[in-house]
Protein backbone atom coordinates (compact mmCIF):
# COMPACT_ATOMS: atom_id res chain seq x y z
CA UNK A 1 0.00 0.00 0.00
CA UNK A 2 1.22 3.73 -1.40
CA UNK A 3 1.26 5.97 1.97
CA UNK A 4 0.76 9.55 0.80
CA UNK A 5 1.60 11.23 4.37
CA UNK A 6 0.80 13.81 5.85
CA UNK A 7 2.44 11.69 4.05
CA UNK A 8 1.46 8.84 2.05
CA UNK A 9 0.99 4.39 1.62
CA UNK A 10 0.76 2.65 -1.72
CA UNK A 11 -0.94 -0.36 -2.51
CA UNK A 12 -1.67 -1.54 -6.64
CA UNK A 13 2.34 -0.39 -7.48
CA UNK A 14 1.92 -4.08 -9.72
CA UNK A 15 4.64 -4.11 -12.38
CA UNK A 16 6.59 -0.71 -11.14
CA UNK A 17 9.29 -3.57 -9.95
CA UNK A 18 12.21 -0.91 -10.17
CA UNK A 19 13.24 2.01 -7.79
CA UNK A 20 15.25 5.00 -8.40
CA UNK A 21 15.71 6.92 -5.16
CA UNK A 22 17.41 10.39 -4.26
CA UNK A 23 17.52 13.25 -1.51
CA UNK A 24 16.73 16.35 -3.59
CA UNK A 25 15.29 19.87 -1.50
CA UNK A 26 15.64 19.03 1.98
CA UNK A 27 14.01 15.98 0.97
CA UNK A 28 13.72 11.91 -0.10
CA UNK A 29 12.32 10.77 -3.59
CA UNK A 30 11.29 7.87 -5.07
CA UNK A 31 10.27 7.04 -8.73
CA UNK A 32 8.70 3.36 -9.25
CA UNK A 33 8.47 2.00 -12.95
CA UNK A 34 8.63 -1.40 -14.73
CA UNK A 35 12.20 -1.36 -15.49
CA UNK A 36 14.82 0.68 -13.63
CA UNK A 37 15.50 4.42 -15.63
CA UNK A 38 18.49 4.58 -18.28
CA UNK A 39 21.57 6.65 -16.81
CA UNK A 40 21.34 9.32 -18.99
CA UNK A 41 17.19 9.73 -17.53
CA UNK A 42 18.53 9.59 -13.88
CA UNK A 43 21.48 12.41 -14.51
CA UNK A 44 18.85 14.40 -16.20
CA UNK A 45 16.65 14.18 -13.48
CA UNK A 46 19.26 15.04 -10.99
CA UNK A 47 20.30 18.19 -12.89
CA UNK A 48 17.19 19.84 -13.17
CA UNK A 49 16.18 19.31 -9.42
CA UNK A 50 19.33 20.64 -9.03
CA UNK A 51 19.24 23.97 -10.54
CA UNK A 52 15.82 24.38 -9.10
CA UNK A 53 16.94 24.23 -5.93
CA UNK A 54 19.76 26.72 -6.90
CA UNK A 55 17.29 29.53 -8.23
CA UNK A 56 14.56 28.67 -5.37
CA UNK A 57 15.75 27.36 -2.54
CA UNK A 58 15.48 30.34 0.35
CA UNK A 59 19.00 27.46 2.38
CA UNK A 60 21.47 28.21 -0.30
CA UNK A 61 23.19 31.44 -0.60
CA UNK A 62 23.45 31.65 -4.45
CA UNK A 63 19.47 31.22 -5.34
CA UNK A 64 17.40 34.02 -6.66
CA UNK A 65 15.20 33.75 -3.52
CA UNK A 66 18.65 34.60 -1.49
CA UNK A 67 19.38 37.49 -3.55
CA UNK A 68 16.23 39.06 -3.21
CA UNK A 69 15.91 39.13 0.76
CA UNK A 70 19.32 40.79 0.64
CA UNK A 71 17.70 43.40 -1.41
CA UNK A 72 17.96 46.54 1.17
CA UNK A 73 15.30 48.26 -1.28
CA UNK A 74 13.14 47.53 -4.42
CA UNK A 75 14.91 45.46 -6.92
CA UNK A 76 13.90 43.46 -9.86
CA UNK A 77 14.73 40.08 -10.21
CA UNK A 78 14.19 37.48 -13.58
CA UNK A 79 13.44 34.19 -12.50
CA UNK A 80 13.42 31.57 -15.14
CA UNK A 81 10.43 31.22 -16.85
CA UNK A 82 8.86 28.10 -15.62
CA UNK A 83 8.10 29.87 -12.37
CA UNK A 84 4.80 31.86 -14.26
CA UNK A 85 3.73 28.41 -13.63
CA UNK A 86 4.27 28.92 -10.10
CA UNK A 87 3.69 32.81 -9.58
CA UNK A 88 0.32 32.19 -11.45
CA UNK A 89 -0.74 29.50 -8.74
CA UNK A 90 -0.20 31.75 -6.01
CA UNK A 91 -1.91 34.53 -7.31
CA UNK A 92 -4.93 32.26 -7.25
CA UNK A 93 -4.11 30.67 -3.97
CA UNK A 94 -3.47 34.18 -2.12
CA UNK A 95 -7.29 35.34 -3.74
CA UNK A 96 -9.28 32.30 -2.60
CA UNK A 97 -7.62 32.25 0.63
CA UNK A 98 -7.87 35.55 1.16
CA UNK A 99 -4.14 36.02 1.57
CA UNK A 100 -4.00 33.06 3.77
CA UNK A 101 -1.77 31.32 1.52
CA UNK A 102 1.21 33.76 0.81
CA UNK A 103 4.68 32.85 -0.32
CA UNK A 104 5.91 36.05 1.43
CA UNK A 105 6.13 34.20 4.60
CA UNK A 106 9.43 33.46 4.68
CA UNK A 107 10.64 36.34 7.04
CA UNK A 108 8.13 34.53 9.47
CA UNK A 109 9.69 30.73 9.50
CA UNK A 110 13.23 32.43 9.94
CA UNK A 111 11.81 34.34 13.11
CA UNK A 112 10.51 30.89 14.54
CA UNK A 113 13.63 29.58 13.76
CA UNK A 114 13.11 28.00 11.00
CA UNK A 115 16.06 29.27 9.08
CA UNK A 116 18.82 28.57 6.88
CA UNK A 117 20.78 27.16 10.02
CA UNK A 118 17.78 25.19 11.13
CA UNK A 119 18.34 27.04 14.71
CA UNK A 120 14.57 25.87 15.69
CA UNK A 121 15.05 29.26 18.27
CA UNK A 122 12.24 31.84 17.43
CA UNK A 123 13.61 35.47 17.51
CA UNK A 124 11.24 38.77 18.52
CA UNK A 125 9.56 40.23 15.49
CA UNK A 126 9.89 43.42 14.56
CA UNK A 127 7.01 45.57 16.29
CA UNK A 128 4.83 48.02 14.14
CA UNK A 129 6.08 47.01 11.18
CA UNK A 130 3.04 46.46 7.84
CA UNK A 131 2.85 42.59 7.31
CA UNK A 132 3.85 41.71 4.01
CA UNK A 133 1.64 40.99 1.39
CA UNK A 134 1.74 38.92 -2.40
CA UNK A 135 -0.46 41.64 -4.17
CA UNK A 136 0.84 44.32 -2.18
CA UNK A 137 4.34 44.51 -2.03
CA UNK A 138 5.78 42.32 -5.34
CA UNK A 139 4.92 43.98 -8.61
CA UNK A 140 5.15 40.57 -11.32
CA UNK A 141 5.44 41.05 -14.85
CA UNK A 142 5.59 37.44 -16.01
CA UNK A 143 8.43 35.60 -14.45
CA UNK A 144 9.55 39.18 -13.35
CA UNK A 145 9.36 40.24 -9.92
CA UNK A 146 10.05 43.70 -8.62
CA UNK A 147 10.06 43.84 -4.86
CA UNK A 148 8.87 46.67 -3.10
CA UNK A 149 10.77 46.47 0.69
CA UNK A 150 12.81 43.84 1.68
CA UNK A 151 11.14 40.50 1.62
CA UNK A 152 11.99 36.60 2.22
CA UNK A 153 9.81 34.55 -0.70
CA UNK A 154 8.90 30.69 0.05
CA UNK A 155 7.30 28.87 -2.39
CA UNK A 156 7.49 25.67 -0.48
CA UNK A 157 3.36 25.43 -0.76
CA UNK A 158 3.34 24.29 -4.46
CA UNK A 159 7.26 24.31 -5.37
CA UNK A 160 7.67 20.70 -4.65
CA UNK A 161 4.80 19.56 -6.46
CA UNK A 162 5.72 21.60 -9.45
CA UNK A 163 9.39 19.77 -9.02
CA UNK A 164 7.13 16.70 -9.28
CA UNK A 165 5.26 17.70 -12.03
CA UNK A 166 8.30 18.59 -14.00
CA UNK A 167 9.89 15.14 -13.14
CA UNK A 168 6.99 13.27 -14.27
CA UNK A 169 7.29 15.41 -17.73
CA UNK A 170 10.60 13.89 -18.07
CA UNK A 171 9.55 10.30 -17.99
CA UNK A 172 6.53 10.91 -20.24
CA UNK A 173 8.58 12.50 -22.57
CA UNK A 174 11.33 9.20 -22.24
CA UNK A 175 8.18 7.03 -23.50
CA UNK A 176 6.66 6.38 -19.88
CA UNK A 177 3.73 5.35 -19.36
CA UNK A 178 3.65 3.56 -15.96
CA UNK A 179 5.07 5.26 -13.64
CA UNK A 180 4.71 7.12 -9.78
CA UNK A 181 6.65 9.90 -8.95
CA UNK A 182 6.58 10.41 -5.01
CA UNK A 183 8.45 13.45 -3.44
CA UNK A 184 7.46 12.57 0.47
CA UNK A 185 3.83 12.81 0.21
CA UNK A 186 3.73 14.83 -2.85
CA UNK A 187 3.11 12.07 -5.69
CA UNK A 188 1.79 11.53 -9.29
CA UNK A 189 0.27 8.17 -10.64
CA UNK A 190 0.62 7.79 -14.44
CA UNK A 191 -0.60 4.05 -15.44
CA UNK A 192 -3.77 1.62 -16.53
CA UNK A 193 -3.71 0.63 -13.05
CA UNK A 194 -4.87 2.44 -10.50
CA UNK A 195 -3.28 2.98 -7.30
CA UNK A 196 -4.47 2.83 -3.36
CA UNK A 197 -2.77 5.59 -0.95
CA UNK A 198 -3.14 5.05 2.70
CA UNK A 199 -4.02 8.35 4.24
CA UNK A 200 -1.07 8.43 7.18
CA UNK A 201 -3.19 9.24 10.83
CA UNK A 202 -0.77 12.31 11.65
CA UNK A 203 -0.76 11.51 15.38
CA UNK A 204 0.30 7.94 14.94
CA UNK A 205 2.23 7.18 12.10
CA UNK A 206 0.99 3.18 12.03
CA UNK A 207 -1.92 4.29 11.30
CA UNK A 208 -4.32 5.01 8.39
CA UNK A 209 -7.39 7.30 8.58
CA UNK A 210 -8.34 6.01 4.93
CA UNK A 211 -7.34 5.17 1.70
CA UNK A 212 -7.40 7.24 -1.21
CA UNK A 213 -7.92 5.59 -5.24
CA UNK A 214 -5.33 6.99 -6.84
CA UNK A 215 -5.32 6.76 -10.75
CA UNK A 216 -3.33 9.19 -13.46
CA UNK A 217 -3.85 12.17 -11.16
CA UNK A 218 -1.81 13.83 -8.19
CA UNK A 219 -1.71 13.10 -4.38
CA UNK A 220 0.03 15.74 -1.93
CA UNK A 221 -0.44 16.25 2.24
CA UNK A 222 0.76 18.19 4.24
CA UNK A 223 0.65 18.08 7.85
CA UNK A 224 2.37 19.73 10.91
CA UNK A 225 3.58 16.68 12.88
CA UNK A 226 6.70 16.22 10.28
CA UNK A 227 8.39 19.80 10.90
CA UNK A 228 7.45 20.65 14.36
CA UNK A 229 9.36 22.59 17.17
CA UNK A 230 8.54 23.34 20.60
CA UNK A 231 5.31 23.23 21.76
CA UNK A 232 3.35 25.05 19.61
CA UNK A 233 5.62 25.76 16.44
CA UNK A 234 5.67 24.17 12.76
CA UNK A 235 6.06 25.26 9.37
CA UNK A 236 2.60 25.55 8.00
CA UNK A 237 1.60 29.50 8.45
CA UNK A 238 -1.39 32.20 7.92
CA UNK A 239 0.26 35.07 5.96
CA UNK A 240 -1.98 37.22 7.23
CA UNK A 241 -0.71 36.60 10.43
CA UNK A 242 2.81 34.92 10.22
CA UNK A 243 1.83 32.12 13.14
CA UNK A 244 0.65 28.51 12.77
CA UNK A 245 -2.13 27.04 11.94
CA UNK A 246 -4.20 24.86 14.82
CA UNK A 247 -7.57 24.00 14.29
CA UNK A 248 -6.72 21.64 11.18
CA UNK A 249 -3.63 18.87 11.70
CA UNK A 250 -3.74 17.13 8.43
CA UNK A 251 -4.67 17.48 4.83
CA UNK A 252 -4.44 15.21 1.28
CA UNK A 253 -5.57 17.05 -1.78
CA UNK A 254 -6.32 14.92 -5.11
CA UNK A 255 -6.01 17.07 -8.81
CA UNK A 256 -4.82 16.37 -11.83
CA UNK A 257 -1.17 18.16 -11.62
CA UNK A 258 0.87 18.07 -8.04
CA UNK A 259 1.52 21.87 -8.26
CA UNK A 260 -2.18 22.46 -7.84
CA UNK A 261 -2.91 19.90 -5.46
CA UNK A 262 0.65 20.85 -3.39
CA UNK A 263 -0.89 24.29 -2.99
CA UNK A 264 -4.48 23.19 -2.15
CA UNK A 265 -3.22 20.79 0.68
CA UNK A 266 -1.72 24.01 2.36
CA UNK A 267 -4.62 26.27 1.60
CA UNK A 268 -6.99 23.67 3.12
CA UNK A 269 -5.61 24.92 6.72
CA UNK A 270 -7.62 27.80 6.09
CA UNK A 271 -10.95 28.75 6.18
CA UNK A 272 -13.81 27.44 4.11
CA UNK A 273 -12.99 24.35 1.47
CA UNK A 274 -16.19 25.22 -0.14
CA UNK A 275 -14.79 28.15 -1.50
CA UNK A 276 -11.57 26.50 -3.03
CA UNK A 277 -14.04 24.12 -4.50
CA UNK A 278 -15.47 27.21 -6.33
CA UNK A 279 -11.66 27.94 -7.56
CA UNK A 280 -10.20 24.62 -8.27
CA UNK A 281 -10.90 21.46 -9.55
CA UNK A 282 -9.78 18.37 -6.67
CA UNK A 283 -10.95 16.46 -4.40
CA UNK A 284 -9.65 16.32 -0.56
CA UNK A 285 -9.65 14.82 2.96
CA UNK A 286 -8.84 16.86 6.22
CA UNK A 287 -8.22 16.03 9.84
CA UNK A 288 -9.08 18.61 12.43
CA UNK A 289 -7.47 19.30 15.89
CA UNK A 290 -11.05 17.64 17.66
CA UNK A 291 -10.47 14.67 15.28
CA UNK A 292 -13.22 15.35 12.99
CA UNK A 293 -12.34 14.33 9.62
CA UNK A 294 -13.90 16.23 6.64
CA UNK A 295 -14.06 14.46 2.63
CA UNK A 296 -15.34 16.56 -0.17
CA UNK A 297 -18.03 14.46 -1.68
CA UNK A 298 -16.15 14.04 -5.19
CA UNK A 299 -13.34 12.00 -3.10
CA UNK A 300 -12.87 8.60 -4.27
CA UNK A 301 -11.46 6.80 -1.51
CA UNK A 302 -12.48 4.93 1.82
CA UNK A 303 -12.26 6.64 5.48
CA UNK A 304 -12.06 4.86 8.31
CA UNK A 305 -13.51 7.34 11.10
């Protein structure tokens, strides 16, 4: 069984016999087909996850992300131009959410210690200051960004499902046809058969609140429990007010590209699903802090509370 965590379980995998497995963004991958990936498909692979990690990644000093929250001022700054993809997402996101989901919260996971070190010690904000806001204080002309104060971007809600996404483009493109691409918890099914992902109980991780039928579409969670500090601190935050979330502990998002349903799993912390419904296309599953558990009635899958 496929476990798509808060992260994930996978049951139905069938003929995907072979394994190819790497640490890429703070993170471990796996790709399953029927016969193990030529050389020259793995090295690509490796390269590009590479150099989007160097233009995103807010840990290494030579990304685009670094440059800009060194900016003392406004600055423009040309990201490649695969990140519309991206930028376009968030613009959604931020609306439906009503700024809820906001990649300018990077300033707020280095004050909670959540930094490049990985210090885990929050620091005092700065008092008085305006918080900083998507539509507010980035001007974006395409892949363009000009930045209007200084500002820390993280695009850590959908940028590892669009990594996904683009890996999956890869093996299509190398005749693929069978295939799961599973970034921890953030995964896409291509095949005939379809695939069962055992919803990971975020409190107990030997347990499954459900399964989810996975087939050709994309599977992402999200959930606190992996990247928690202290008592009350974890990386999942409300732009609008730079703190955690608590009333929701877990959420799986089904759509038919990872990027989308990366994002939606984080903007399910927040407020009303009924309203993403509106804006998207996907199904979901979410676990609240009471342990209620909430399924959008399009979900194909089987809950067990």
């Amino acid at each position: 069984m496929a476990r798509a965590s808060s992260e994930s379980r996978l049951s139905g995998i069938g003929m995907l016999t072979s394994r190819f497995k790497f640490d890429a963004i703070g993170t471990s991958w796996e790709i399953d087909t029927p016969t193990p990936l030529r050389g020259d498909i793995r090295e690509h692979i490796l390269d590009i996850v590479e150099r989007f990690d160097s233009v995103y990644s807010r840990f290494r000093k030579d990304s685009i992300v670094m440059r800009i929250s060194e900016a003392k001022g406004v600055g423009s700054f040309t990201f490649p131009s695969e990140a519309v993809t991206m930028f376009d997402l968030y613009d959604r996101l931020h609306a439906a959410t009503e700024g809820a989901v906001d990649p300018l919260v990077g300033r707020d996971l280095e004050l909670l210690g959540y930094d490049r070190e990985y210090s885990l010690a929050p620091r005092p904000r700065e008092e008085g200051l305006l918080r900083p806001s998507w539509h507010r204080d980035v001007i974006r002309d395409g892949s363009q960004l000009t930045t209007l104060r200084p500002l820390m971007i993280d695009l850590g809600a959908v940028g590892k499902g669009y990594l996904v996404d683009v890996v999956a483009d890869v093996l299509e493109k190398a005749g693929l046809v069978d295939f799961i691409v599973d970034g921890s918890g953030d995964m896409r099914h291509r095949g005939s058969s379809a695939l069962d992902v055992g919803l990971e109980h975020p409190l107990d991780p030997e347990m499954v609140i459900g399964l989810a039928n996975l087939n050709n579409r994309s599977l992402c969670a999200s959930a606190p429990n992996r990247r928690r500090w202290g008592d009350t601190l974890h990386h999942v935050l409300d732009g609008r007010t730079g703190q955690p979330t608590s009333d929701v502990i877990a959420t799986w998002a089904v759509a038919a590209d990872t990027a989308t349903a990366d994002g939606l799993a984080t903007a399910l912390f927040f407020g009303s699903a009924s309203r993403l419904m509106a804006a998207f296309d996907f199904s979901y599953v979410r676990m609240f802090a009471d342990g209620r558990v909430e399924a959008s009635g399009n979900f194909e899958g089987e809950l067990f509370t």
